[in-house]
N, C-alpha and C. Protein backbone atom coordinates (compact mmCIF):
# COMPACT_ATOMS: atom_id res chain seq x y z
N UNK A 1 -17.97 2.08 33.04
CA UNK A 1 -17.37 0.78 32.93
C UNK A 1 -16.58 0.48 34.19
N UNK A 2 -16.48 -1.03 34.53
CA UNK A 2 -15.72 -1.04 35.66
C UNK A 2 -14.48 -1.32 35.63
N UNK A 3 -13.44 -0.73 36.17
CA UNK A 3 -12.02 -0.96 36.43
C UNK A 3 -11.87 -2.31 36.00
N UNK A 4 -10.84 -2.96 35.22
CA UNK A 4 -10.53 -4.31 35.25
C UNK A 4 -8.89 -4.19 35.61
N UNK A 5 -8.20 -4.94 35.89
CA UNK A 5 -6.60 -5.49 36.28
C UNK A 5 -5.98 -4.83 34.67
N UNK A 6 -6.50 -5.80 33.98
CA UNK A 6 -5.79 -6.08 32.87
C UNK A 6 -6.29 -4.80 31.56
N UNK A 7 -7.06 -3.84 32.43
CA UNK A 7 -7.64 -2.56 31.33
C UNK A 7 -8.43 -2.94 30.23
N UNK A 8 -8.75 -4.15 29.88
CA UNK A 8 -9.92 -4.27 28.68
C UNK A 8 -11.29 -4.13 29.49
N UNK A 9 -12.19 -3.87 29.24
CA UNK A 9 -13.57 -4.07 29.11
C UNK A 9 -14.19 -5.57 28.92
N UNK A 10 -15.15 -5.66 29.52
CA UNK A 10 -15.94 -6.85 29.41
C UNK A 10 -17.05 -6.98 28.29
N UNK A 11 -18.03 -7.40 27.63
CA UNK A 11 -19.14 -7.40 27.03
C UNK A 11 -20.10 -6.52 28.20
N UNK A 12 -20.23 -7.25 28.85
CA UNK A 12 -21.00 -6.18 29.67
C UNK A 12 -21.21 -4.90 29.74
N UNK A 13 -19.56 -4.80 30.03
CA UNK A 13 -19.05 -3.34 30.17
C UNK A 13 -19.51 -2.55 28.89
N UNK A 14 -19.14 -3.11 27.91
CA UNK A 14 -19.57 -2.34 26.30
C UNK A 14 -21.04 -2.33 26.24
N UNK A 15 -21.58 -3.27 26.66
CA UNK A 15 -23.42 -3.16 26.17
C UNK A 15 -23.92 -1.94 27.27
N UNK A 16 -23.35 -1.85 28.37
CA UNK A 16 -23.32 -0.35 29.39
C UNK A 16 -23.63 0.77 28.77
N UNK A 17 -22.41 0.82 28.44
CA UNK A 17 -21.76 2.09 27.65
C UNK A 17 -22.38 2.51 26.23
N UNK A 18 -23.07 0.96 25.48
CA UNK A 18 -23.20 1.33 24.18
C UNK A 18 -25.01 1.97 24.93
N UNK A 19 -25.64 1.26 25.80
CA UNK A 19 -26.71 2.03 25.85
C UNK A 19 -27.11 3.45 26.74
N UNK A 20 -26.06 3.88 27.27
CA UNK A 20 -25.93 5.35 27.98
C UNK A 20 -25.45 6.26 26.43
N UNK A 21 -25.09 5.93 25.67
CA UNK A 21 -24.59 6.04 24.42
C UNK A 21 -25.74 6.50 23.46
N UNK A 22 -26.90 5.47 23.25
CA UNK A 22 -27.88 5.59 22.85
C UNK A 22 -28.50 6.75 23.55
N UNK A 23 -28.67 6.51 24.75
CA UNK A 23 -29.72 7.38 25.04
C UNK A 23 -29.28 9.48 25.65
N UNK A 24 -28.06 9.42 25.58
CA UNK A 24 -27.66 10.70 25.35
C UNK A 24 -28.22 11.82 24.77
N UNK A 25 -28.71 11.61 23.48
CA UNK A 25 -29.63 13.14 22.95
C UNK A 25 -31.10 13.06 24.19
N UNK A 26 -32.04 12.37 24.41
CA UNK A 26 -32.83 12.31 25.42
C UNK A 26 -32.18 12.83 26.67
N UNK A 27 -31.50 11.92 27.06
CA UNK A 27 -30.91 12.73 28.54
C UNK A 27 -30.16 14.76 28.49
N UNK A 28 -29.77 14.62 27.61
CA UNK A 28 -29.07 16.02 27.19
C UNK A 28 -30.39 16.93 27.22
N UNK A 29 -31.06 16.46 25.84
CA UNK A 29 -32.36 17.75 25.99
C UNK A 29 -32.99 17.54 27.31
N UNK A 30 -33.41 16.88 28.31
CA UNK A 30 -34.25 16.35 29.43
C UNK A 30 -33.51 17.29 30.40
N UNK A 31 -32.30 16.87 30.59
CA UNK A 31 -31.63 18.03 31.85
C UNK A 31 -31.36 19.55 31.12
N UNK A 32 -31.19 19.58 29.88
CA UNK A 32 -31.66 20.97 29.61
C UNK A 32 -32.94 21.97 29.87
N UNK A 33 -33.99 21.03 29.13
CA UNK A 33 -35.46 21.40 29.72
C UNK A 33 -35.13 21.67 31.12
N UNK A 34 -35.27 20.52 31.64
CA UNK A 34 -35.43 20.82 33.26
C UNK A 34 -34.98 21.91 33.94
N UNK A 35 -34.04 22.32 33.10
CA UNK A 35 -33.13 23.63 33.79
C UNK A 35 -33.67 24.89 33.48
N UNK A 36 -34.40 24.54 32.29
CA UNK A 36 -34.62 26.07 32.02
C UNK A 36 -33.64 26.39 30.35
N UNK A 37 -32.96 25.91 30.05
CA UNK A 37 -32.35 26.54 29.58
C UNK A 37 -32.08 26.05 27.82
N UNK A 38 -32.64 27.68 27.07
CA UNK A 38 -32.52 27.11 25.84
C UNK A 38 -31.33 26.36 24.85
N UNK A 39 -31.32 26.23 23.74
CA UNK A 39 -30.11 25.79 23.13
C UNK A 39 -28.98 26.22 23.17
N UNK A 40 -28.99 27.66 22.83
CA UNK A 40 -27.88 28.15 23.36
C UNK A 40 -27.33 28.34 24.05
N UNK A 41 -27.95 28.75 25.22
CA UNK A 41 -27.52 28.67 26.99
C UNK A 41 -26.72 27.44 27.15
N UNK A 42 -27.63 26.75 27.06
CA UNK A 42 -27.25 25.53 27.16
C UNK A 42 -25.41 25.25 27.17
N UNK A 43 -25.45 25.26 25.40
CA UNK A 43 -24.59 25.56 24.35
C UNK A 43 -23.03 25.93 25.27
N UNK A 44 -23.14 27.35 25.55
CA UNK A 44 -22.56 28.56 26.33
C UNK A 44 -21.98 27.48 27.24
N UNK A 45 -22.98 27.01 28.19
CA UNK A 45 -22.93 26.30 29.46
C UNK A 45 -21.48 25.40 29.36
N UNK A 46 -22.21 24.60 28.68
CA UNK A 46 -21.12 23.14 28.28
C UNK A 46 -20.44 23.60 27.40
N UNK A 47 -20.11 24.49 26.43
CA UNK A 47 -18.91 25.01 26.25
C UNK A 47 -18.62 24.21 24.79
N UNK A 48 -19.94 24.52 24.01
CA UNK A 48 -19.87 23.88 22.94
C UNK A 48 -21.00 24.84 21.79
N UNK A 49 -20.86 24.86 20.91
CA UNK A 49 -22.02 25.26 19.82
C UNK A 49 -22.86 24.96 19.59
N UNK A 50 -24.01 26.01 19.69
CA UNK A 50 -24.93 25.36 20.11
C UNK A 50 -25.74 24.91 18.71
N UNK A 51 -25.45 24.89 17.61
CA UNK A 51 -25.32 24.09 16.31
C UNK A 51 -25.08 22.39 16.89
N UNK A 52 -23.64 22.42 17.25
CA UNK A 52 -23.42 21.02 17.27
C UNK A 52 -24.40 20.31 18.58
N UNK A 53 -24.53 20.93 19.57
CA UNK A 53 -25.37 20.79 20.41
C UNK A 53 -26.84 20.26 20.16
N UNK A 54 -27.49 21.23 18.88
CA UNK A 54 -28.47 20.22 18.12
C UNK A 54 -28.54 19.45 17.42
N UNK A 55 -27.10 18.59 16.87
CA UNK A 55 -27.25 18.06 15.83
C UNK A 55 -27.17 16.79 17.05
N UNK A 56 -26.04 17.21 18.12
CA UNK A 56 -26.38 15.88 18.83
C UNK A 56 -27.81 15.69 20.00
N UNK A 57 -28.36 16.44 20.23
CA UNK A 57 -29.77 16.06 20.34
C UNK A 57 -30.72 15.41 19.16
N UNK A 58 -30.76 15.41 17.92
CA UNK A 58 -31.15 15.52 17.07
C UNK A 58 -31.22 14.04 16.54
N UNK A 59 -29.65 13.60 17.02
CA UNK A 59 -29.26 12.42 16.47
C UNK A 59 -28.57 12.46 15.04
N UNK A 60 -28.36 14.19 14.85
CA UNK A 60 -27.87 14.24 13.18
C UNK A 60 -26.40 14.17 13.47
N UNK A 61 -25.91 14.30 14.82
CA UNK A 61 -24.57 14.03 14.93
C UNK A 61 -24.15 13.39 15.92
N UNK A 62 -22.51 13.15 16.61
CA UNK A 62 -22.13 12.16 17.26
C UNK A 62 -21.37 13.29 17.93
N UNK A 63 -20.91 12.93 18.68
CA UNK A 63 -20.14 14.42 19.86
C UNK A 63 -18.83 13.60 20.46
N UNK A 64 -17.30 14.06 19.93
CA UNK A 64 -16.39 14.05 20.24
C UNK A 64 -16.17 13.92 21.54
N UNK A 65 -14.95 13.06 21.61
CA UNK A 65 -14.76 12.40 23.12
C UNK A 65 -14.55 13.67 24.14
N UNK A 66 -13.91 14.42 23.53
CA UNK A 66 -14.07 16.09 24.30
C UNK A 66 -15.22 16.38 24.60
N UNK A 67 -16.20 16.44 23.61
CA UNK A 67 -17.92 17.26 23.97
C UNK A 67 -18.60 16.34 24.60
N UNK A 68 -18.18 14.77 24.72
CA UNK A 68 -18.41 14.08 25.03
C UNK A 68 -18.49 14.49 26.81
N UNK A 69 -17.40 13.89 27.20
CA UNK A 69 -16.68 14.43 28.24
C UNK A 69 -17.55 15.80 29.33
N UNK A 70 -17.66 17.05 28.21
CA UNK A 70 -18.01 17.90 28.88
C UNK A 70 -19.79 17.88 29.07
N UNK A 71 -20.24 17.02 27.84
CA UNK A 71 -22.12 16.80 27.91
C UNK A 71 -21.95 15.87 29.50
N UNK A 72 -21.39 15.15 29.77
CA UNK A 72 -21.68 13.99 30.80
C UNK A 72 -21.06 15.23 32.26
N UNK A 73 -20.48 16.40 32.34
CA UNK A 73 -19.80 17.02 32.78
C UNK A 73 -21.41 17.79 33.31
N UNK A 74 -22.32 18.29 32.35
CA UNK A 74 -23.43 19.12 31.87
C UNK A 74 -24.66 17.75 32.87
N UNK A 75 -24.66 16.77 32.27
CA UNK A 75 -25.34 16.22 33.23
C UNK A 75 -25.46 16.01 34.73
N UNK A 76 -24.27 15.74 35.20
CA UNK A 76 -23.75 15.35 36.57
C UNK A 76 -23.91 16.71 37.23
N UNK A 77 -24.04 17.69 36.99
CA UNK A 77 -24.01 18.68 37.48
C UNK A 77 -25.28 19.17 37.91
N UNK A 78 -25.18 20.14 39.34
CA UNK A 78 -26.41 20.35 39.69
C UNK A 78 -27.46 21.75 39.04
């Protein structure tokens, strides 16, 4: 989202966010594959369980602004 003066968000800004949002379990398993590395590794990696790890690939779950945080941490990374 982009910086605003006044700290709210735009529509824009939210329809952004709501579709990087969406597409998270895809991107998560995608740079996992790519790496090599199974669920758990994975898991280990980003510093999360690798249970919850499938539920949010899965789409059976939603991942806390923390796991949040550290999945986008897991992406950006080389």
């Amino acid at each position: 989202m982009s910086p605003h003066a006044n700290g709210v968000a735009t529509r824009e800004d939210i329809k952004r966010a709501q579709m990087v949002l969406e597409q998270l379990p895809e991107l998560v398993r995608a740079a996992r594959e790519k790496r090599g590395h199974n669920i758990r590794t994975a898991g280990e990696i980003i510093g999360v369980n690798y249970t919850n790890l499938s539920r949010i690939e899965t789409r059976v779950g939603f991942p806390s602004w923390e796991t949040l945080d550290m999945l986008l941490d897991y992406l950006l990374s080389r």
